[in-house]
Protein backbone atom coordinates (compact mmCIF):
# COMPACT_ATOMS: atom_id res chain seq x y z
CA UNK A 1 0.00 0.00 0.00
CA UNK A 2 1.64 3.10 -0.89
CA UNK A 3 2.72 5.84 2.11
CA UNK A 4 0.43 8.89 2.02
CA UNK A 5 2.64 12.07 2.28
CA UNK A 6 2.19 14.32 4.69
CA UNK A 7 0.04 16.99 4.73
CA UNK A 8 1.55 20.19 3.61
CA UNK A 9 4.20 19.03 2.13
CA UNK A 10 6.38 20.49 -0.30
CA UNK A 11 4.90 19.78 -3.31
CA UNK A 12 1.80 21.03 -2.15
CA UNK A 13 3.70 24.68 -1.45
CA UNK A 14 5.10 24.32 -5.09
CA UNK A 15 2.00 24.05 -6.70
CA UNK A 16 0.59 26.68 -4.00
CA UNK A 17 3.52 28.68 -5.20
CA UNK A 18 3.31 28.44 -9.05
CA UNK A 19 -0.60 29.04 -9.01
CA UNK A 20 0.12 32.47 -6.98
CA UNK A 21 2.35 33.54 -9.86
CA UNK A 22 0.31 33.00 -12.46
CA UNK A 23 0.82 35.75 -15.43
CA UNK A 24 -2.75 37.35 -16.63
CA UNK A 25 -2.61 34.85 -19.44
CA UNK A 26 -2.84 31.60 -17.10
CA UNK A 27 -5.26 32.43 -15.48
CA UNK A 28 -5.48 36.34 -14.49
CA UNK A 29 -5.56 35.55 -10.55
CA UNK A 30 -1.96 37.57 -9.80
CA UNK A 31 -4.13 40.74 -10.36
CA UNK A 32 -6.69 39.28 -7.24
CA UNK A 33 -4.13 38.43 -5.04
CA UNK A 34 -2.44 41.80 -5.07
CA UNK A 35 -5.98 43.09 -4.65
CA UNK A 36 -6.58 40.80 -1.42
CA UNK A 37 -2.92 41.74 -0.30
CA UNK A 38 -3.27 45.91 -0.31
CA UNK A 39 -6.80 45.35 1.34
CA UNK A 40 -5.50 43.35 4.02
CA UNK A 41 -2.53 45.23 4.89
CA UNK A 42 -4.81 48.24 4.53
CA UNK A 43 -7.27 46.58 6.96
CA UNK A 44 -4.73 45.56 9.77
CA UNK A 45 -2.82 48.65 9.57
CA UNK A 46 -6.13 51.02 10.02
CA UNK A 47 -6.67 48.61 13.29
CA UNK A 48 -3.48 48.99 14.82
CA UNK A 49 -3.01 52.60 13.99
CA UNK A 50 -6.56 53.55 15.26
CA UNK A 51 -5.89 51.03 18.78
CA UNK A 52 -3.08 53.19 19.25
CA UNK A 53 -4.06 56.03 19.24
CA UNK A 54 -6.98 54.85 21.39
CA UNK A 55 -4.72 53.49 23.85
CA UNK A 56 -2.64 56.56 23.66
CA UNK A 57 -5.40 58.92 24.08
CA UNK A 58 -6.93 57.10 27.16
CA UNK A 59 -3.16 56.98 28.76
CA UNK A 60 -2.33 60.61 28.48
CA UNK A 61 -5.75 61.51 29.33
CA UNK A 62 -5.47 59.21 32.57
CA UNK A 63 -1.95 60.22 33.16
CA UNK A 64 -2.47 63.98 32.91
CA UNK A 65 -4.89 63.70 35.40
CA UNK A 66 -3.16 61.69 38.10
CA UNK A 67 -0.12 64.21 37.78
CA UNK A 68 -2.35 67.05 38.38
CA UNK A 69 -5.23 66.09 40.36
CA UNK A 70 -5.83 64.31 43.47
CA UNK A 71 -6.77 60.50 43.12
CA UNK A 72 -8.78 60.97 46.44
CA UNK A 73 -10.45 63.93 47.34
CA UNK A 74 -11.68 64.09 51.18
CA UNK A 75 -13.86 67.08 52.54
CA UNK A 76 -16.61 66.80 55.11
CA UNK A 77 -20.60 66.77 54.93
CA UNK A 78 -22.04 69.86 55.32
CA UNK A 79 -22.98 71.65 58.26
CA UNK A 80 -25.14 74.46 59.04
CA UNK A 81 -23.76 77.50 60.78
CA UNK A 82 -25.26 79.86 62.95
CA UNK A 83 -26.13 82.15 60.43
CA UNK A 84 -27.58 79.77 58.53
CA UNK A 85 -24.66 78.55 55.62
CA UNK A 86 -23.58 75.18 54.98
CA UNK A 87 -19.74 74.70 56.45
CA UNK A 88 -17.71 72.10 54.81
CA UNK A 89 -14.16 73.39 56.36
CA UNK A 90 -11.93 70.66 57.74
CA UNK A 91 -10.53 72.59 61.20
CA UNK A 92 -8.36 69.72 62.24
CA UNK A 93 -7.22 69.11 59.23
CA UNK A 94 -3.11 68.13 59.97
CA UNK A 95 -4.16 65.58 62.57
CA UNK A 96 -6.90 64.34 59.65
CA UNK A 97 -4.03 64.28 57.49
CA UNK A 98 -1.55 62.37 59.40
CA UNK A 99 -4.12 59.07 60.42
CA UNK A 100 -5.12 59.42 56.59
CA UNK A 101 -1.32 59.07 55.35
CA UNK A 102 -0.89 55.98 58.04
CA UNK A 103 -3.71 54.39 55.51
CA UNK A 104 -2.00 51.17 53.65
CA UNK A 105 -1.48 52.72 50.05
CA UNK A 106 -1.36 56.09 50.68
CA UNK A 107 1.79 57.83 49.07
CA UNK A 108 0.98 61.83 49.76
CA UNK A 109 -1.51 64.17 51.50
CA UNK A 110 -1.77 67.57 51.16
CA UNK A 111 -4.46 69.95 52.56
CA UNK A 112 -5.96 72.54 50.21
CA UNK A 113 -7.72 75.78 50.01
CA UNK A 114 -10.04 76.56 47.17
CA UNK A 115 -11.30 79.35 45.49
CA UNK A 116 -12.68 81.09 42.17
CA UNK A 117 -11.01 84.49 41.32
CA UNK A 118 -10.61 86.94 38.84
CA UNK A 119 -7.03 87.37 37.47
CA UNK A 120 -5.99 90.57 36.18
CA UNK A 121 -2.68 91.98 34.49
CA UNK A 122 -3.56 95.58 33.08
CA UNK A 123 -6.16 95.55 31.09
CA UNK A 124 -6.90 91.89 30.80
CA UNK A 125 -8.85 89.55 32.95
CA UNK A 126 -9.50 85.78 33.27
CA UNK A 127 -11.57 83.71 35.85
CA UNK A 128 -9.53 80.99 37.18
CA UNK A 129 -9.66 78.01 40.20
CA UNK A 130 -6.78 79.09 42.92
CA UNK A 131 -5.34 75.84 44.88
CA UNK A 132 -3.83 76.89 47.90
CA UNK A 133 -1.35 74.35 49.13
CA UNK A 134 1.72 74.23 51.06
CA UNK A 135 5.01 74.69 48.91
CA UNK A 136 6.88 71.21 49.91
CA UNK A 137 3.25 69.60 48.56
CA UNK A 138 3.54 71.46 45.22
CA UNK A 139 6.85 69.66 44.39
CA UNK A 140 5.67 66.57 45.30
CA UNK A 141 2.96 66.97 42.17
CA UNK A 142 4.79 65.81 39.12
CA UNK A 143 2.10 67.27 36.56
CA UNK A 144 2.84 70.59 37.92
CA UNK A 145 6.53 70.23 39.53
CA UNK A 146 8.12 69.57 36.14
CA UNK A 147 10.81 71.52 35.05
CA UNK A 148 10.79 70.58 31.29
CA UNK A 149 7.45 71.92 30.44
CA UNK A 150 7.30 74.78 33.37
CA UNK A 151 9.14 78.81 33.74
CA UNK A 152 10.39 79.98 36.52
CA UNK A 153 11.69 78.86 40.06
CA UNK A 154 9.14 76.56 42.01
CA UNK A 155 11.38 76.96 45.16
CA UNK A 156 10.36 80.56 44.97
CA UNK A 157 6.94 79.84 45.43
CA UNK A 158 5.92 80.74 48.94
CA UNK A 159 6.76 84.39 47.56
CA UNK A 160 4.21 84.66 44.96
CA UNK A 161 1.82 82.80 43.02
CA UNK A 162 2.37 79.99 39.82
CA UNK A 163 0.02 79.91 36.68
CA UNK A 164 -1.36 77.98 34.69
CA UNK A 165 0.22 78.01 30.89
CA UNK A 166 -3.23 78.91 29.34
CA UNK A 167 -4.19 81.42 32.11
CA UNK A 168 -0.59 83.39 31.22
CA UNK A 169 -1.12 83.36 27.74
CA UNK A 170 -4.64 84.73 28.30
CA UNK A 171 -3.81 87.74 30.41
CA UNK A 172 -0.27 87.99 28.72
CA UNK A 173 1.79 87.31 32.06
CA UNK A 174 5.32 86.48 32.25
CA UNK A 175 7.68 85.39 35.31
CA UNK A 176 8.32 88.26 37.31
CA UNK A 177 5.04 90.07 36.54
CA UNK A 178 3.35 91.22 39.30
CA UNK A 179 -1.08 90.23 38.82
CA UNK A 180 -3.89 90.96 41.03
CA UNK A 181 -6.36 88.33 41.85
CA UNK A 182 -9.90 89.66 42.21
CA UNK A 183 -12.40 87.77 44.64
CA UNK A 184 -16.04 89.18 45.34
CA UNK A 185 -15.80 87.30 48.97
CA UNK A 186 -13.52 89.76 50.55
CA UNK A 187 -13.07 92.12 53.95
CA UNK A 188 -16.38 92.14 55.96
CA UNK A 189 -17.25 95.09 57.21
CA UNK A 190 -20.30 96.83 58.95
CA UNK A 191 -21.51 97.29 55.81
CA UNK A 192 -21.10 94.01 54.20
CA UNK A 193 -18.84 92.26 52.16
CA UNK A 194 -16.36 94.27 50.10
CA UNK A 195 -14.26 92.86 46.92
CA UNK A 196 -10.26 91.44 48.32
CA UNK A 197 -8.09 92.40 45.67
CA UNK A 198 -4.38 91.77 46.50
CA UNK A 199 -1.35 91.52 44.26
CA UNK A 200 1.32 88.60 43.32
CA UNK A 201 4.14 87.96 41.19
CA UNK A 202 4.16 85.27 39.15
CA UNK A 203 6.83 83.24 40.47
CA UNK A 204 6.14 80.19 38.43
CA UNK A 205 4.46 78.98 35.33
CA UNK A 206 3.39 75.43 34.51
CA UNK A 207 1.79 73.23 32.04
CA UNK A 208 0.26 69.82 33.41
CA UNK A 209 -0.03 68.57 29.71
CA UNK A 210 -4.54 69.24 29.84
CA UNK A 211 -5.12 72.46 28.02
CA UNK A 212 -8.18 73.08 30.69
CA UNK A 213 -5.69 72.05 33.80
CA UNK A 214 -3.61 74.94 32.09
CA UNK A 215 -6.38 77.21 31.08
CA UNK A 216 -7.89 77.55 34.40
CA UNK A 217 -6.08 76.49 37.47
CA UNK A 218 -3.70 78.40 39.66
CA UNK A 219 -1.47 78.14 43.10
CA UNK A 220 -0.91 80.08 46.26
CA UNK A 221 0.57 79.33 49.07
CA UNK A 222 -1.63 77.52 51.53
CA UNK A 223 -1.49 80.34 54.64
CA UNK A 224 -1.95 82.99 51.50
CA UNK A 225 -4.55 81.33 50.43
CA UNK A 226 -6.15 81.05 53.70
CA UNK A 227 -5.78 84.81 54.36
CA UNK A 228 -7.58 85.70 50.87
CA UNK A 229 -10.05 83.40 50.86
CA UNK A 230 -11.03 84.26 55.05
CA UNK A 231 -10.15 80.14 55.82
CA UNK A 232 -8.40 81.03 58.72
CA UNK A 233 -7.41 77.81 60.65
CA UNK A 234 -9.31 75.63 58.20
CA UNK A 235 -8.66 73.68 54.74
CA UNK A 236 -11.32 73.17 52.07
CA UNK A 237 -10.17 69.34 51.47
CA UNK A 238 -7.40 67.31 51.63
CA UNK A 239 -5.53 65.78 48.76
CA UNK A 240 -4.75 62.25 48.64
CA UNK A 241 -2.45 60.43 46.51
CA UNK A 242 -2.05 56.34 46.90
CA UNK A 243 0.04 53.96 45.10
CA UNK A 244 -2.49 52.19 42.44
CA UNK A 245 -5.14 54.78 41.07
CA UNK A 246 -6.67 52.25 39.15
CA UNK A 247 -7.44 50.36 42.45
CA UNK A 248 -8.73 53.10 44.20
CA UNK A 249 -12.63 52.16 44.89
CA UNK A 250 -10.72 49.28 47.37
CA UNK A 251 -9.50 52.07 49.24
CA UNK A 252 -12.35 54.03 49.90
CA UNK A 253 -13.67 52.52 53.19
CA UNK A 254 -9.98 52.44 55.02
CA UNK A 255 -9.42 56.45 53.93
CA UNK A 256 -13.36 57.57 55.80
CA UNK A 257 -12.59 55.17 58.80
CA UNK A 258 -9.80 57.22 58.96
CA UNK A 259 -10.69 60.56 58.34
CA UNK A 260 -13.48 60.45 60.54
CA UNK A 261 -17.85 60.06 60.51
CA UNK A 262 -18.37 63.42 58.88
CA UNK A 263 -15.68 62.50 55.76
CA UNK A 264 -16.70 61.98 52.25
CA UNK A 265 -14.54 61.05 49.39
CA UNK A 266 -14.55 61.68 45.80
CA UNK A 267 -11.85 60.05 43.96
CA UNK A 268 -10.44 60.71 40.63
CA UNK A 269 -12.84 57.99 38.64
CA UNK A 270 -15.94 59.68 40.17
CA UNK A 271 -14.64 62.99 38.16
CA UNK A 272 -13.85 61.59 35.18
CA UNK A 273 -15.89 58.21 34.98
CA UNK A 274 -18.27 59.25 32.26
CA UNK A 275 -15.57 60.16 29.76
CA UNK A 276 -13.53 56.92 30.57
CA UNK A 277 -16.71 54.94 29.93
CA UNK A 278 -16.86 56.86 27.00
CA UNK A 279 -13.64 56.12 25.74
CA UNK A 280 -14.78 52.59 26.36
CA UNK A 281 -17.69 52.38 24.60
CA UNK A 282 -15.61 54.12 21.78
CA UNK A 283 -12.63 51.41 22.15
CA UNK A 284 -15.40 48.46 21.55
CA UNK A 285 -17.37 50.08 18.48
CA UNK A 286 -13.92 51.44 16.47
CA UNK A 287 -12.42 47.75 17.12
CA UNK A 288 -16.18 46.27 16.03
CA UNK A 289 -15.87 48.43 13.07
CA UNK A 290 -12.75 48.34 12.08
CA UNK A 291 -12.98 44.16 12.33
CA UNK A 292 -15.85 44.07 10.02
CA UNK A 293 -12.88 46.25 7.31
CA UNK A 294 -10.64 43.05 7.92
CA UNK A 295 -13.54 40.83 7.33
CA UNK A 296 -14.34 43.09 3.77
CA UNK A 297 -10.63 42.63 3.24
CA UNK A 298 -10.24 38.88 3.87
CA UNK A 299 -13.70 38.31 1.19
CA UNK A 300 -11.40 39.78 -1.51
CA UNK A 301 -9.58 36.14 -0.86
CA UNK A 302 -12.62 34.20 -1.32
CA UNK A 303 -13.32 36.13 -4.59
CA UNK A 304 -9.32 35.56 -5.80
CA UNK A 305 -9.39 31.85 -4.97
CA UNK A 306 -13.00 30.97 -6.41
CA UNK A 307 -11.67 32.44 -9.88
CA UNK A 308 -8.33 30.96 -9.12
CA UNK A 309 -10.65 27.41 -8.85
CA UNK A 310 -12.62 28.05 -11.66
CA UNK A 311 -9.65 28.91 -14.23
CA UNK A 312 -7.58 25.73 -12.84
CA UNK A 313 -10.66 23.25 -13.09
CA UNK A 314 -8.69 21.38 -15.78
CA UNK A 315 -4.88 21.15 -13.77
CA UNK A 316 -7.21 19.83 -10.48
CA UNK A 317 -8.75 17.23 -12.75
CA UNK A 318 -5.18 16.38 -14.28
CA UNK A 319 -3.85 16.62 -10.29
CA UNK A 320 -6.91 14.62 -9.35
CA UNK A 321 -6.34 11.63 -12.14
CA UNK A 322 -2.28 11.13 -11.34
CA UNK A 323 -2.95 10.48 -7.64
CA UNK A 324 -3.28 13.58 -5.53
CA UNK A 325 -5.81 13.23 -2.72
CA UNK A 326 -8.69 15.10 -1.76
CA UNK A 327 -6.75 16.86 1.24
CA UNK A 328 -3.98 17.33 -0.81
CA UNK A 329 -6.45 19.93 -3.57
CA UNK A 330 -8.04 21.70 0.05
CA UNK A 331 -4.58 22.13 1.22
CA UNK A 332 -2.81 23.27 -2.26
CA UNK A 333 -5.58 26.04 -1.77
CA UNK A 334 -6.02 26.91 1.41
CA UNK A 335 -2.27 27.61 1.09
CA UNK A 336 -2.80 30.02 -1.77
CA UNK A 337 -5.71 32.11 0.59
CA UNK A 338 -3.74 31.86 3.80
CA UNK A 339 -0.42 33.00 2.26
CA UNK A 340 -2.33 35.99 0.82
CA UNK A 341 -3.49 36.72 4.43
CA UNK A 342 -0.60 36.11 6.27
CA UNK A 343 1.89 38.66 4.08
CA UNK A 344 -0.70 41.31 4.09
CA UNK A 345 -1.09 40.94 7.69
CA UNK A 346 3.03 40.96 8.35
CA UNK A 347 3.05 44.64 5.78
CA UNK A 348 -0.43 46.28 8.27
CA UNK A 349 1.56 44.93 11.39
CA UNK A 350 4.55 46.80 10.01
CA UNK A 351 2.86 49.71 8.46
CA UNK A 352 0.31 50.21 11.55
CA UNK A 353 3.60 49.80 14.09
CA UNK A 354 5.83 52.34 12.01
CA UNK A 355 2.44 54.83 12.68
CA UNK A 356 2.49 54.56 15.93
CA UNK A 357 6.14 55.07 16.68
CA UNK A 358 6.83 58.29 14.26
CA UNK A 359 3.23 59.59 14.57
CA UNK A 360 4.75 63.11 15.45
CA UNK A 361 6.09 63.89 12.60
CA UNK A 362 3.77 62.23 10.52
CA UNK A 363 0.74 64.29 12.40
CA UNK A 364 3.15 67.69 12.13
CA UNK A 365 3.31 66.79 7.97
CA UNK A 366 -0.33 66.11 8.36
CA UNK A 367 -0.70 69.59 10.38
CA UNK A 368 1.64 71.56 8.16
CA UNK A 369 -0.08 70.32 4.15
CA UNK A 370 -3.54 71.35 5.83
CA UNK A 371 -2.26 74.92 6.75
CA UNK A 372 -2.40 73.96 10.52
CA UNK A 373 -5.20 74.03 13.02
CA UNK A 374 -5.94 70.28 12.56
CA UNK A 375 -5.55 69.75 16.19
CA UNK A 376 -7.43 72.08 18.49
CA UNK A 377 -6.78 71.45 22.63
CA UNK A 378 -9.19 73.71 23.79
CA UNK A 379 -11.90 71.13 22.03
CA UNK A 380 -9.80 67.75 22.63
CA UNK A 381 -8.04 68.61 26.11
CA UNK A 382 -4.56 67.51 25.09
CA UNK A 383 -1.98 69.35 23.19
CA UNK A 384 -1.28 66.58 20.35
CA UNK A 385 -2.26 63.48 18.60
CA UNK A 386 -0.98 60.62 21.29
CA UNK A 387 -0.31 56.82 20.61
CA UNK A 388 0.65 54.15 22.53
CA UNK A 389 1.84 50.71 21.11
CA UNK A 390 0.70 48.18 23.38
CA UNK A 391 1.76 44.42 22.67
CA UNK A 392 -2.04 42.99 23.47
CA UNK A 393 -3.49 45.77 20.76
CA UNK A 394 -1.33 44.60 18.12
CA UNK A 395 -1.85 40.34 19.01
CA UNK A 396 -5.48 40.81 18.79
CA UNK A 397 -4.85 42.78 15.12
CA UNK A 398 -2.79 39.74 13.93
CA UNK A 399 -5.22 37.08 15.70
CA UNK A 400 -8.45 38.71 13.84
CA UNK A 401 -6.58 39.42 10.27
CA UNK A 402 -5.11 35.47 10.50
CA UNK A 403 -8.17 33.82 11.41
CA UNK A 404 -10.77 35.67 8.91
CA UNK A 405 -7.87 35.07 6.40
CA UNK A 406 -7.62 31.28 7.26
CA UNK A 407 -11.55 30.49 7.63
CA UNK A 408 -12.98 32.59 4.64
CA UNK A 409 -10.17 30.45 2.71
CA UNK A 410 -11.13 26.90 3.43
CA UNK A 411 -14.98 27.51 1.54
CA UNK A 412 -13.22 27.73 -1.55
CA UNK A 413 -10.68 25.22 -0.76
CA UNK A 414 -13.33 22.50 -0.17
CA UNK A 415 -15.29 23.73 -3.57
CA UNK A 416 -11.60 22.59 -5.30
CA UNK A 417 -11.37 19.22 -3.33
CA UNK A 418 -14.32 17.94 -4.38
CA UNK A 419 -14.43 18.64 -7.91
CA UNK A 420 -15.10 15.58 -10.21
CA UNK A 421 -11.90 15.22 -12.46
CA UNK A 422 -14.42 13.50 -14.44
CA UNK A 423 -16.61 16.63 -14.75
CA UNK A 424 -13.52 18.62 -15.22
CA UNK A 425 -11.79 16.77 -17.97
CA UNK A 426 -14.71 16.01 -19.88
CA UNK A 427 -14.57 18.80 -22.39
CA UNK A 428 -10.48 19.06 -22.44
């Protein structure tokens, strides 16, 4: 009984091989196959350049804020005064602090003083959100404390006040100018309450990397800020930073147990839940999308191979007659589809990486043949097109492109199998 070869052997990948090169004349199928090629490598490479960018957005959105913003925020429930307001103040708020930073996890707290002013240099204004915190906090905020994006001398800033990027540009400030910050909750006097208007130079300038961080946020010095804002002895909140952000909802019962009954906490995913859902949702349709473009791609196979079947009905009839098996036709075939898919997949992996790693100068080309303006923060929040490569994002391109490549293949593979050489030789 004679051996039967094994499957895919070589003369399986020759014939595989020759029928892939065939010239218009024998059979016009090299035209298809560079057709399925460019729309797979098309395919892949829109799905790993658009997971990228995804994945970058998300991380520079997440990481802007957790350089720049508290992951926990604590303040206390509200309580009426004697005249009637709600009261919110922490008054004990160092020994608060210190049983809060004993907390398992907790890396930094800071107490704060808040406020909404008016900023004003000459003749131009801006409304912006004044922090007041304590100068050895401020350098322990890397968002802020960074000395490649920031002017000026952060050591110097118990002697005036530092600025947002956006807020300087707006009023036209520079290190070393002197502003005045405006509040309508000023001196109180017998005859009410009178405007506080007192003057700071601008010490320091910074840019957390979020154009509305930048636009509207500024920093005094926490007893400063306490004088302006009439918060004598008291702090607004307190500022907590822990070790794993993404974790934080487990910490949320240890951090009120210790900051006492009247504590409430509002951590960083509470601010900015809905937009990191939304990025989610986004994530899930764009990949849902952009797999049914691979699938599109991958039928441009099918169509290749059933003319590639249909124009070589007499050599399977001839291959059929001399000896070759029915596995042997499905896997002559199947070889011809899956090679298709797997180069075109191997140029989008290469193509969609290459994106991802020299998308600056590819978006500042992009930016300059468009006459700039492509890219507007004040709309998108960050000041450029991110990316991020991650390993998982560009496995789950391959994975998809490989195995709509291999399965829409073996339908036409089977169709070649079991012709009858009979049928197909009958006319020849």
């Amino acid at each position: 009984m004679a051996k039967q070869p094994a499957p895919f052997a070589p003369f399986e990948w020759m014939i595989a091989w020759r029928y892939l090169r065939a010239r218009r004349a024998e059979g016009g199928v090299s035209v298809m196959t560079w057709i399925s090629l460019i729309g797979i490598t098309l395919a892949v490479f829109a799905l790993i350049a658009t997971l990228a960018v995804r994945s970058g957005f998300r991380a520079e959105f997440v990481g802007t804020i957790l350089g720049a913003n508290a992951h926990v925020t604590i303040y206390n429930a509200g309580e009426v005064t004697a005249q009637g307001g709600i009261d919110r103040t922490i008054r004990e708020y160092d020994a608060m602090a210190a049983r809060i930073a004993e907390v398992p996890g907790v890396t930094r707290v800071a107490p704060l003083v808040r406020g909404q002013v008016m900023v004003n240099l000459r003749s131009r204004n801006s409304g912006v959100e004044i922090y007041g915190i304590k100068p050895e906090d401020l350098r322990t905020l890397p968002g802020i404390a960074n000395p490649d994006t920031s002017q000026g001398d952060i050591a110097r800033f118990d002697q005036g006040i530092a600025l947002g990027s956006g807020v300087a540009r707006e009023i036209g400030a520079q290190v070393g100018d002197r502003v005045r910050l405006i509040s309508p909750n000023g001196v109180r006097t017998a005859l009410g309450t009178s405007p506080r208007i007192n003057a700071y130079e601008v010490v320091y300038v910074f840019s957390a990397g979020r154009y509305d961080i930048d636009r509207t946020r500024a920093y005094l010095p926490f007893s400063e800020a306490q004088l302006f804002f009439n918060r004598d002895g008291v702090a607004d909140e307190l500022e907590v930073m822990v070790e794993e952000p993404e974790r934080v909802d487990g910490m949320i019962l240890p951090l009120i147990r210790a900051a006492g009954e009247r504590a409430q906490v509002w951590t960083w995913q509470d601010a900015s839940g809905g937009f990191l859902r939304a990025l989610e949702v986004e994530d899930n349709v764009m990949f849902i999308i952009l797999s049914i473009l691979v699938l599109i791609a991958a039928m441009n196979i099918v169509s290749g191979l059933i003319m590639l079947v249909k124009n070589k009905g007499r050599d399977i009839g001839i291959l059929r007659t001399i000896g070759l098996s029915q596995g042997s036709v499905l896997r002559v075939f199947f070889i011809c589809g899956a090679f298709t898919g797997i180069i075109g997949t191997v140029c989008g992996v290469i193509l969609g990486c290459l994106f991802a790693i020299y998308i600056d100068p590819i978006f500042s080309f992009v930016n300059y043949v468009m006459g700039g303006g492509v890219w507007d923060p004040s709309i998108r929040g960050l000041y450029q097109l991110p990316a991020q490569l991650r390993l998982e994002d560009v496995l789950s391109a391959v994975a998809l492109s490989l195995g709509l490549s291999f399965v829409v293949t073996i339908f036409p593979a089977r169709r070649a199998a079991r012709l009858n050489p009979v049928e197909a030789l009958r006319y020849e």
